[in-house]
N, C-alpha and C. Protein backbone atom coordinates (compact mmCIF):
# COMPACT_ATOMS: atom_id res chain seq x y z
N UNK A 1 143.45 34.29 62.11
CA UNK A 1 143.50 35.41 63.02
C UNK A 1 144.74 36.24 62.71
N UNK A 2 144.58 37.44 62.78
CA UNK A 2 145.46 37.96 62.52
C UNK A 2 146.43 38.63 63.96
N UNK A 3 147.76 38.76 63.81
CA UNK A 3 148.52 38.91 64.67
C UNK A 3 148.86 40.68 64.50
N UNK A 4 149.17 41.20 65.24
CA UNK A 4 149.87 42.93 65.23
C UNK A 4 150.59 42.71 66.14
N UNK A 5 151.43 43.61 66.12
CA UNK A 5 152.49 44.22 66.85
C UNK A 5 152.61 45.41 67.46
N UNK A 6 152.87 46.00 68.45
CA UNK A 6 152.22 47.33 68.76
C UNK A 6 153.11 47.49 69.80
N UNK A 7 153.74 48.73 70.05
CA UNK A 7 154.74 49.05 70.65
C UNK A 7 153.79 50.55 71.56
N UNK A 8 153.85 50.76 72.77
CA UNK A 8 153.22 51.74 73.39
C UNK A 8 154.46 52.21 74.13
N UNK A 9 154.70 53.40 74.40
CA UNK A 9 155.96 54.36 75.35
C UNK A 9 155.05 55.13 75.89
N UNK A 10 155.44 55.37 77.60
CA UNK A 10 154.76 55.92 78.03
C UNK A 10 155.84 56.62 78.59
N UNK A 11 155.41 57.84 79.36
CA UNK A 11 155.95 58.94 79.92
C UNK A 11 155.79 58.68 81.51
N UNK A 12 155.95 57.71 82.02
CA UNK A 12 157.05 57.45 83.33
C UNK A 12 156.81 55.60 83.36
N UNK A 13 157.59 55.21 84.53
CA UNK A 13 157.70 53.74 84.28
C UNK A 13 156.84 53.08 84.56
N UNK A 14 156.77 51.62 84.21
CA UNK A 14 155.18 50.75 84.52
C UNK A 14 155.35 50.25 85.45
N UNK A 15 154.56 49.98 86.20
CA UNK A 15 154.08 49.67 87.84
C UNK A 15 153.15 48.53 87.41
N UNK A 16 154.02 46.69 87.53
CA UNK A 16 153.07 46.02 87.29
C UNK A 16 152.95 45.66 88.87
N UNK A 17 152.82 45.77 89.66
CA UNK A 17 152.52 45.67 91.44
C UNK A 17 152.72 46.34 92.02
N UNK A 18 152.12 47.35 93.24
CA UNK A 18 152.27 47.98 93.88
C UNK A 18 152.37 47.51 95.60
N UNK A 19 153.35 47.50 95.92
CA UNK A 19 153.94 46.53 97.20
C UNK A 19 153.72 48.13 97.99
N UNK A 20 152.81 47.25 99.13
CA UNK A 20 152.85 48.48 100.45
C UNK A 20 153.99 48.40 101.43
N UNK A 21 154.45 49.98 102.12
CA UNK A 21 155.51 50.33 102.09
C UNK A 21 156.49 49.46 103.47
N UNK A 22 154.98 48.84 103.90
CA UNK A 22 155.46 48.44 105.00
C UNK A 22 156.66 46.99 105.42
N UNK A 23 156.05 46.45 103.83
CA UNK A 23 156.80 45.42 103.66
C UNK A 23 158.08 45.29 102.99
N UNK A 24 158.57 46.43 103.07
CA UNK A 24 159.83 46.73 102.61
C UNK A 24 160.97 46.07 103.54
N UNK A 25 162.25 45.54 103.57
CA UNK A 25 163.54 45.26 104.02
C UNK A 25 162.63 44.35 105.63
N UNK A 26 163.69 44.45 106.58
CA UNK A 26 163.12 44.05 107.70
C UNK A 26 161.31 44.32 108.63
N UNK A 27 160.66 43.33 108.59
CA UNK A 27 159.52 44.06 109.57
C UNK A 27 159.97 43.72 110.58
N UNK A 28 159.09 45.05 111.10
CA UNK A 28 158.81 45.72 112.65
C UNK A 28 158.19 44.51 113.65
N UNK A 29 157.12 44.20 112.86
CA UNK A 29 155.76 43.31 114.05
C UNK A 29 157.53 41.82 114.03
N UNK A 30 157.12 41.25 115.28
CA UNK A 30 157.36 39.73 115.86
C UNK A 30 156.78 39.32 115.44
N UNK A 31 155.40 39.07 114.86
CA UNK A 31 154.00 38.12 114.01
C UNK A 31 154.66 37.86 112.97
N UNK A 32 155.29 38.88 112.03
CA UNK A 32 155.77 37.92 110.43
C UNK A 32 156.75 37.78 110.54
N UNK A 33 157.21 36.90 110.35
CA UNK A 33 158.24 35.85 110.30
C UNK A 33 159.03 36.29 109.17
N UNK A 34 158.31 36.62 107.73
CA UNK A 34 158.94 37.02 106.29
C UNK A 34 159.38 37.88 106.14
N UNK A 35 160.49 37.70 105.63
CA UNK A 35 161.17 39.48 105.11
C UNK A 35 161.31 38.94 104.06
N UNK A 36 160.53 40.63 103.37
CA UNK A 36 160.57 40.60 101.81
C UNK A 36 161.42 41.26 101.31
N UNK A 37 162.09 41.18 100.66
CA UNK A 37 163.08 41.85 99.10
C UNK A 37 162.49 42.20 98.31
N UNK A 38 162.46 43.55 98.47
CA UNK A 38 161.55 44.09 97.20
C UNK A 38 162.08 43.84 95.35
N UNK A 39 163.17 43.67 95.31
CA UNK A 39 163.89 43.22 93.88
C UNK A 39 162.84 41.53 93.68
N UNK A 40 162.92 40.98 94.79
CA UNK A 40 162.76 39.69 94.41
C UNK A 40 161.01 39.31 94.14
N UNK A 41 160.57 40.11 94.98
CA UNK A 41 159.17 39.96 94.62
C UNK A 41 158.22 41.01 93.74
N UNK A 42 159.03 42.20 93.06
CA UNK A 42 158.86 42.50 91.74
C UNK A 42 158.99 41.79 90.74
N UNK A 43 160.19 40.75 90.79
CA UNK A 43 160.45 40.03 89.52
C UNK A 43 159.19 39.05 89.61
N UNK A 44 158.74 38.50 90.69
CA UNK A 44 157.40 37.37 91.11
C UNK A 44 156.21 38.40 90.18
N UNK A 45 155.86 39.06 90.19
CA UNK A 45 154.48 39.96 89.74
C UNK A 45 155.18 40.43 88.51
N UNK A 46 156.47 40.26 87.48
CA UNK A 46 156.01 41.26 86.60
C UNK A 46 156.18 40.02 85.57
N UNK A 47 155.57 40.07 84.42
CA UNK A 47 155.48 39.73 82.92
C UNK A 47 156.90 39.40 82.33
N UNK A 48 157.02 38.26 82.03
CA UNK A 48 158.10 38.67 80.96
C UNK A 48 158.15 37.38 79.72
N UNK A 49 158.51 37.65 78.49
CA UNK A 49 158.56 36.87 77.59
C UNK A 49 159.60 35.87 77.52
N UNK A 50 160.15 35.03 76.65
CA UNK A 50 161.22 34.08 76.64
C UNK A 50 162.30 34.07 76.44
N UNK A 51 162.04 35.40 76.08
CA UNK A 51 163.14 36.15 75.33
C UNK A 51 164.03 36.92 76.93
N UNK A 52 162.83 37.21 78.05
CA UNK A 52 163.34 37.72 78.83
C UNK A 52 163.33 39.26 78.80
N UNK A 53 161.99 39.58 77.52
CA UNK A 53 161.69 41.26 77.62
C UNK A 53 160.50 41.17 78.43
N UNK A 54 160.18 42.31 78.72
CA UNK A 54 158.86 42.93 79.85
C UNK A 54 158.00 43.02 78.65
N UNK A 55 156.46 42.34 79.17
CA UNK A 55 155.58 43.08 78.26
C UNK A 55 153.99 43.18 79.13
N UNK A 56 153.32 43.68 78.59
CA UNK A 56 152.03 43.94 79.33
C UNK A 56 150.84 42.98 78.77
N UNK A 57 150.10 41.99 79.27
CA UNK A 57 149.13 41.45 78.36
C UNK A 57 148.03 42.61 77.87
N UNK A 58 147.80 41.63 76.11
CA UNK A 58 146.28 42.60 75.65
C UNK A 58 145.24 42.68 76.71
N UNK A 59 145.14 41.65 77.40
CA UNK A 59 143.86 41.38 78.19
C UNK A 59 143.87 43.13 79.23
N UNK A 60 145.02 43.38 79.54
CA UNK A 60 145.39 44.28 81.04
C UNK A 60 144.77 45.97 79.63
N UNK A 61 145.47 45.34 78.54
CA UNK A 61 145.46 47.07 77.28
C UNK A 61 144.03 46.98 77.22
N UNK A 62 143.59 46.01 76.63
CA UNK A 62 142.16 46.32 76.74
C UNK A 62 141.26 46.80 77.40
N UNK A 63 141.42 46.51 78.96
CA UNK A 63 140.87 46.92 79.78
C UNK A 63 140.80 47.92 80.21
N UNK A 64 142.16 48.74 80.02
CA UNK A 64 142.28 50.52 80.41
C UNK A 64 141.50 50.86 79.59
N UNK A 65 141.69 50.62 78.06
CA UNK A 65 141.16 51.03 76.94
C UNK A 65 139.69 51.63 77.81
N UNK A 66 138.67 50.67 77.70
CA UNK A 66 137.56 50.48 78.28
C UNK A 66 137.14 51.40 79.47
N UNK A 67 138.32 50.93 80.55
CA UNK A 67 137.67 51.70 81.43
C UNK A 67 138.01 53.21 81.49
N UNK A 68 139.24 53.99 79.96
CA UNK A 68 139.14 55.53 79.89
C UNK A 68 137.96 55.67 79.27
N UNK A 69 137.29 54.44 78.47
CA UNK A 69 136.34 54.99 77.72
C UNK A 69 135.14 55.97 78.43
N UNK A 70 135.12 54.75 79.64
CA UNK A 70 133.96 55.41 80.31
C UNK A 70 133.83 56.83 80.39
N UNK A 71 134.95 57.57 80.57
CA UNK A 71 134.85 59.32 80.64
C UNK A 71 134.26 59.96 79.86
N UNK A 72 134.31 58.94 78.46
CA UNK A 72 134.06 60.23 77.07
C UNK A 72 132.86 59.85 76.44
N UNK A 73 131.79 61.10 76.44
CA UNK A 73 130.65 60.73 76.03
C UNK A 73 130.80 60.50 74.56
N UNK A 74 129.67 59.66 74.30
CA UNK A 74 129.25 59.30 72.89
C UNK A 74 127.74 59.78 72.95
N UNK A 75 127.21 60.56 71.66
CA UNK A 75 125.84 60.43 71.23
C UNK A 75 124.89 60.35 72.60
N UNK A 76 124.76 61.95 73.34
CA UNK A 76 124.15 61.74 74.11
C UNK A 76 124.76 61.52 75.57
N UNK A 77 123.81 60.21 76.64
CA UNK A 77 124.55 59.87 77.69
C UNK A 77 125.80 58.55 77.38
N UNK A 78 125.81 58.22 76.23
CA UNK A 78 125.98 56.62 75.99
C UNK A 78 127.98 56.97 76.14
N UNK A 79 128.61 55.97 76.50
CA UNK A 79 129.83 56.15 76.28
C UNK A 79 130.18 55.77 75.74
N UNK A 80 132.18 56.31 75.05
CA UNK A 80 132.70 55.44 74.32
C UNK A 80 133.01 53.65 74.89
N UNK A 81 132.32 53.55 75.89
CA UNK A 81 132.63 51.97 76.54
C UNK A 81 132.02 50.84 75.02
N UNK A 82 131.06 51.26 74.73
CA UNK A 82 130.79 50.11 74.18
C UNK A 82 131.05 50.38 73.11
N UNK A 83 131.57 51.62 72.28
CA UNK A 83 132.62 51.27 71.08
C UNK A 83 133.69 50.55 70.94
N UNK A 84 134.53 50.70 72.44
CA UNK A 84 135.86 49.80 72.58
C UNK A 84 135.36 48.62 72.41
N UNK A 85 134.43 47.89 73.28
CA UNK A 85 134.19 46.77 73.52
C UNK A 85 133.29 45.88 72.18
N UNK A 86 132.97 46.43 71.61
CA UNK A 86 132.69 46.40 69.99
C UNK A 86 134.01 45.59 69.03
């Protein structure tokens, strides 16, 4: 099998979790008991290698791949979906 390397830059930062706003610093409700730290439970949801760099799995690249495909026709009604997935 062969291995690549592939470096992608994007034009603003990656958002591997999107934490709703409510659970930010102290809650409001008496019901939760938890206060979350948003530093601490970003580091819980994001990726990182051994090295201790950020990276994104193929499984997550692939999948955008795929699902921009859907927009762009191929030959007709057919999309580029099942070229990616090819």
């Amino acid at each position: 099998m062969d291995c690549v390397e592939v470096e992608i830059e994007g034009i603003t930062s990656m958002l591997h979790h999107r934490f709703p706003i409510e659970d930010y610093g102290i809650n409001k409700s008496k019901a939760k008991k938890k206060v979350y730290v948003p530093e601490e439970e970003a580091e819980k949801a994001v990726y990182r290698a051994k090295d201790g760099t950020l990276y994104q799995p193929s499984e997550h690249i692939l999948g955008a791949l795929i699902k921009a495909a859907t927009n762009f026709i191929f030959e007709g009604k057919k999309s580029f979906k099942d070229v990616i997935k090819a």
